[in-house]
Protein backbone atom coordinates (compact mmCIF):
# COMPACT_ATOMS: atom_id res chain seq x y z
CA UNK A 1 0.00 0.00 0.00
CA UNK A 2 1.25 3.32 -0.80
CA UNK A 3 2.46 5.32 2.28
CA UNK A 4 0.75 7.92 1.51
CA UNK A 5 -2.83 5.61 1.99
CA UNK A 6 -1.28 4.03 5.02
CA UNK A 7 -4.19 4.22 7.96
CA UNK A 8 -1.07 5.22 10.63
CA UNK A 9 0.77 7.59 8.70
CA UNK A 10 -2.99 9.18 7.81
CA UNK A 11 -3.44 9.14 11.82
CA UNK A 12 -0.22 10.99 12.87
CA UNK A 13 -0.85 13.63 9.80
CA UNK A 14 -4.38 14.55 9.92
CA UNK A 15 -5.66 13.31 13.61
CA UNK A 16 -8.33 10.15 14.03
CA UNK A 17 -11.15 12.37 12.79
CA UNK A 18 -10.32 12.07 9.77
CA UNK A 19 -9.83 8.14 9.04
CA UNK A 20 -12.38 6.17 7.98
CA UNK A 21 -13.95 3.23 10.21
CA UNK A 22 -12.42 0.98 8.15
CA UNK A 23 -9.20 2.52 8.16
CA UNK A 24 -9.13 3.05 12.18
CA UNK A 25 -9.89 -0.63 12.50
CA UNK A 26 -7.11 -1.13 10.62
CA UNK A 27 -4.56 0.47 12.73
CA UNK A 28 -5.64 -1.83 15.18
CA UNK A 29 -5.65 -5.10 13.35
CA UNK A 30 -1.95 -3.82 12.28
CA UNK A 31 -1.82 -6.63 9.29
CA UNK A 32 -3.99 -8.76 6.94
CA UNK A 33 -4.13 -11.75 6.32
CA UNK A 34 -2.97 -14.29 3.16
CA UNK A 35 -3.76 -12.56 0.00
CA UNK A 36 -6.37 -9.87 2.02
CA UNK A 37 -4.62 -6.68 3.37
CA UNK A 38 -5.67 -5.02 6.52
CA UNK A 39 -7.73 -2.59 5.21
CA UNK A 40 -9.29 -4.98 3.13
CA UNK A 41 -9.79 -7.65 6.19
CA UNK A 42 -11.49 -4.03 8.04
CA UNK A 43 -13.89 -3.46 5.30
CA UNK A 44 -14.77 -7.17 5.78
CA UNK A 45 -15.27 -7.43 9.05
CA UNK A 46 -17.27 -3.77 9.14
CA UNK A 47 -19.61 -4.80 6.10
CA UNK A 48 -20.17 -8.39 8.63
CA UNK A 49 -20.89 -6.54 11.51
CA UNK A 50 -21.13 -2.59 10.70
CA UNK A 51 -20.24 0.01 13.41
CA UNK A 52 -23.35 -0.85 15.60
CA UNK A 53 -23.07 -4.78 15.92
CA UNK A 54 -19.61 -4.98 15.83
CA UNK A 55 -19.50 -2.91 19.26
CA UNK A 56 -21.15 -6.10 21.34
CA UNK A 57 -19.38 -9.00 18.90
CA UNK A 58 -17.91 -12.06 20.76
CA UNK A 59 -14.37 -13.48 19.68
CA UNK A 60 -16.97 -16.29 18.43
CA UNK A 61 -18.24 -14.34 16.05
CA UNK A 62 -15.51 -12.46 14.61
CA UNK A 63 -13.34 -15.66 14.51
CA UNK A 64 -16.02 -16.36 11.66
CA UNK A 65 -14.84 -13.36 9.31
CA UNK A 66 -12.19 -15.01 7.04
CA UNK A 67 -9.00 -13.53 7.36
CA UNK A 68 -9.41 -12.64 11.63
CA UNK A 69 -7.86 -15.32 14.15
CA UNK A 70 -8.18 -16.00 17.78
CA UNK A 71 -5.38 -13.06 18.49
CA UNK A 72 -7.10 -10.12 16.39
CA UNK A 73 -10.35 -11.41 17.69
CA UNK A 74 -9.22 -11.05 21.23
CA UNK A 75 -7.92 -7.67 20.50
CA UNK A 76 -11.28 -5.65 18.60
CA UNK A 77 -13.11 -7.23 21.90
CA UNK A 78 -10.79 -5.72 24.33
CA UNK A 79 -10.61 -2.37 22.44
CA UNK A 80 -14.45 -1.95 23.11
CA UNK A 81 -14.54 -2.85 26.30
CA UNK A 82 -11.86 -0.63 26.98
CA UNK A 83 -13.77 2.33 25.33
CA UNK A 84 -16.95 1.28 27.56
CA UNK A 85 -14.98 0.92 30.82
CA UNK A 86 -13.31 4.80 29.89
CA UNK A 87 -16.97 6.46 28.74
CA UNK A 88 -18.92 4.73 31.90
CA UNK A 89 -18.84 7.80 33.92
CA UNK A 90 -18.96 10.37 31.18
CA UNK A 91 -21.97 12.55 31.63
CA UNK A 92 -24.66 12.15 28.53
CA UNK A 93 -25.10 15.13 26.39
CA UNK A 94 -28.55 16.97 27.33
CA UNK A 95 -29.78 17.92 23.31
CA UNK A 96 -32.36 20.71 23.54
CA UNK A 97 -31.41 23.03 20.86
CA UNK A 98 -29.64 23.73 17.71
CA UNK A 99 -27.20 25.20 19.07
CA UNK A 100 -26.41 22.11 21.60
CA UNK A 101 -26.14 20.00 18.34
CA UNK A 102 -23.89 21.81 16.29
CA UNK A 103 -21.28 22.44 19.06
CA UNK A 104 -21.70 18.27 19.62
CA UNK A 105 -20.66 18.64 15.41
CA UNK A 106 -17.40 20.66 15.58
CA UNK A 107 -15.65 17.56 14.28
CA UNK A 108 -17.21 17.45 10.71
CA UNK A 109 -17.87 21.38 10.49
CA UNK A 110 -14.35 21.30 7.68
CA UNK A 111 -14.54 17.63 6.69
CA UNK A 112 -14.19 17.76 2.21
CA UNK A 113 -16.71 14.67 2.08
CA UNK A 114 -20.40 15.03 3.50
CA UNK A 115 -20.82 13.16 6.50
CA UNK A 116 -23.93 11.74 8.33
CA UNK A 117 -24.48 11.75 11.75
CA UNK A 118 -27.20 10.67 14.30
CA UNK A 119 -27.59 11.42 17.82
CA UNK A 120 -29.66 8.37 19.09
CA UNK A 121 -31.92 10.05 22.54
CA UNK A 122 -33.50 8.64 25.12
CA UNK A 123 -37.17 10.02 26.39
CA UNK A 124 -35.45 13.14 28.18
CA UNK A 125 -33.14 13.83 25.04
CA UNK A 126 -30.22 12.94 26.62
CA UNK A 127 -27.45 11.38 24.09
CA UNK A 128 -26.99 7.86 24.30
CA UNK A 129 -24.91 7.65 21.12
CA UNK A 130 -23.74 8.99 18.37
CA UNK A 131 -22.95 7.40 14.84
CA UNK A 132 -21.15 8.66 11.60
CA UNK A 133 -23.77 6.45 8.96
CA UNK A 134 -22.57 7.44 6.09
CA UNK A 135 -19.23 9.19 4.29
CA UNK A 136 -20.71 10.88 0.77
CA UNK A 137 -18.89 12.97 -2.04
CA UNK A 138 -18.09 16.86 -2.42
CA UNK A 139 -21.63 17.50 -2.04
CA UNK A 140 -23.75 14.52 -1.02
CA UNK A 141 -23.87 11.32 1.27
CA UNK A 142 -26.27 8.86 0.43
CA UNK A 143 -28.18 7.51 3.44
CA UNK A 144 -31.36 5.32 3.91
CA UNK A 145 -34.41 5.39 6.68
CA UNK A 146 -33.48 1.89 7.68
CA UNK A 147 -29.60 2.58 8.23
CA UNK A 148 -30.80 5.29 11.05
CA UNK A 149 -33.82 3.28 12.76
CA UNK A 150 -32.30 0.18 12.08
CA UNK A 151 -29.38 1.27 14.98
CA UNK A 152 -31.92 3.85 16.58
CA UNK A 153 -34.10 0.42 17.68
CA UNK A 154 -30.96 -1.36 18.92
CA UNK A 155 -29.71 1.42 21.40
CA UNK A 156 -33.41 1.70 22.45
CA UNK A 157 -33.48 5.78 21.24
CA UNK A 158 -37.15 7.28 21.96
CA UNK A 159 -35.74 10.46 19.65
CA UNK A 160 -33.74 10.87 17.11
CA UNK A 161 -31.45 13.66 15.41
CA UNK A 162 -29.82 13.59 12.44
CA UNK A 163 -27.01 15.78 11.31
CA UNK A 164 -24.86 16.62 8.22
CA UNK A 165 -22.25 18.86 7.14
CA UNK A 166 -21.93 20.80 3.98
CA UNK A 167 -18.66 21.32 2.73
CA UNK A 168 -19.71 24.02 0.54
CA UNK A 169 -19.94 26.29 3.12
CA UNK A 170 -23.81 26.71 2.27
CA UNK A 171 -26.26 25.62 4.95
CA UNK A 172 -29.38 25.77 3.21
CA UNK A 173 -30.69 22.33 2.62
CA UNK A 174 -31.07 20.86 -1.31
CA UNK A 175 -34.41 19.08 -2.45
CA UNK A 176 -32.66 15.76 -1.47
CA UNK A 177 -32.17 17.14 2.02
CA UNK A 178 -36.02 18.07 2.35
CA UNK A 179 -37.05 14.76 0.68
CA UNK A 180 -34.57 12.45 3.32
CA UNK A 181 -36.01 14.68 6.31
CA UNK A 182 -39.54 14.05 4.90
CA UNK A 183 -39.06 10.05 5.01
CA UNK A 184 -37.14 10.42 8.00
CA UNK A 185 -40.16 11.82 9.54
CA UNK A 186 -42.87 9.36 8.32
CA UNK A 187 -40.56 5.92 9.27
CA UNK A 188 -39.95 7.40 12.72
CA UNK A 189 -43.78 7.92 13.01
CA UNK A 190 -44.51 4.51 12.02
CA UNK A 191 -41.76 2.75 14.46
CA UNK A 192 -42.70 5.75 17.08
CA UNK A 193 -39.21 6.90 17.03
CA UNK A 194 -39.62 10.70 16.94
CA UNK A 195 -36.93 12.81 14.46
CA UNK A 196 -36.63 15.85 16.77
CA UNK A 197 -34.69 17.71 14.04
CA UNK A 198 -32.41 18.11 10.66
CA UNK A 199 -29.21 19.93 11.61
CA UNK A 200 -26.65 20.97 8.37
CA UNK A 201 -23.97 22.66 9.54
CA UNK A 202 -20.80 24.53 8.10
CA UNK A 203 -17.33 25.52 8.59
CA UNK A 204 -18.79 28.84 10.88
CA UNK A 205 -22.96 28.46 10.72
CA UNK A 206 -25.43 26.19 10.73
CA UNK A 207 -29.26 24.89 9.56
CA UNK A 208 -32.50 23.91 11.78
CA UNK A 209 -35.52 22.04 10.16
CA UNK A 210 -36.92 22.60 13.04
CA UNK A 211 -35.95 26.28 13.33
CA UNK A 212 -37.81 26.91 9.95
CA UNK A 213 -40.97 24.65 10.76
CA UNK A 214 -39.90 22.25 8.07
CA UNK A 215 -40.22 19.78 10.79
């Protein structure tokens, strides 16, 4: 692999925020396997298990991806159990406003590539997580109802809100924006998961739905 696509060298240049899933997993996997390289083996293992399910996987289950032993295995269940030993104590975000959101966002407010995020809520609107979905172009990501109730019914969310940056530097939503929100809001009425709001933020501003009664 060309150094310049290496996951670690990526990592010390540009900081974590700015690798892929894939990519991160494989700075922890370090190498591949027999004809499979580690980024390769990461996109397996994430297109298994995706970022939700692989979270909670057993060393049972990943031994099953071809390409992952006992020893790698060991090593993506300790990371997470790590993470939820460090984050046990942290204090859950309280989203009430637009404002609240977009500071949560400050991490994709310059990212070149659109990215989608959802802040899964419980029945007082606390945070009780928060996923990147989706990793578009320039100017679009490309996202479907199910990806964000599909992982809004596993962490139990009673709310919804879902997020996205424009790398334009415009924050006024396109047609396909309005027509995602407008699905958004008719699955989550039918699974009684509420979408609370539509935030699109930029490099220095940022857009409600909610704000403009567009939700």
């Amino acid at each position: 692999m060309p150094k310049v696509d290496r996951p670690r060298e990526k990592l010390e240049k540009y900081g974590p925020g700015k690798l892929s899933s894939s990519e991160l997993l494989a700075i922890l996997l370090r190498t591949g396997s027999k004809g499979v390289n580690v980024v390769e083996l990461s996109n397996g293992i994430l297109k298994k298990f995706g970022n939700g399910k692989l979270a909670s996987a057993t060393v049972e289950e990943l031994k099953d991806v071809h390409g992952l032993g006992a020893a790698k295995a060991c090593e993506i269940v300790a990371c997470f159990e790590l993470g939820r030993r460090m984050l046990k104590d942290k204090p859950a975000a309280l989203l009430l406003s637009p404002e609240q959101v977009a500071n949560e966002l400050k991490d994709i407010r310059n990212h070149k590539k659109e990215h989608f995020v959802i802040f899964y809520l419980d029945s007082r609107n606390n945070e009780v997580q928060r996923e990147i979905i989706s990793v578009g172009t320039l100017n679009a990501s490309i996202v479907h109802p199910r990806e964000v109730f599909e992982l809004a019914i596993q962490h139990s969310a009673a709310h919804v809100i879902v997020a996205h940056n424009h790398p334009s530097g415009d924050p006024e939503p396109s047609d396909e924006d309005k027509i995602l929100t407008d699905r958004l809001v008719e699955a989550g009425k039918i699974l009684g998961i509420e979408l609370l709001d539509h935030i699109i933020i930029t490099s220095n501003t940022h857009y409600s739905f909610k704000e403009k009664g567009l939700i």
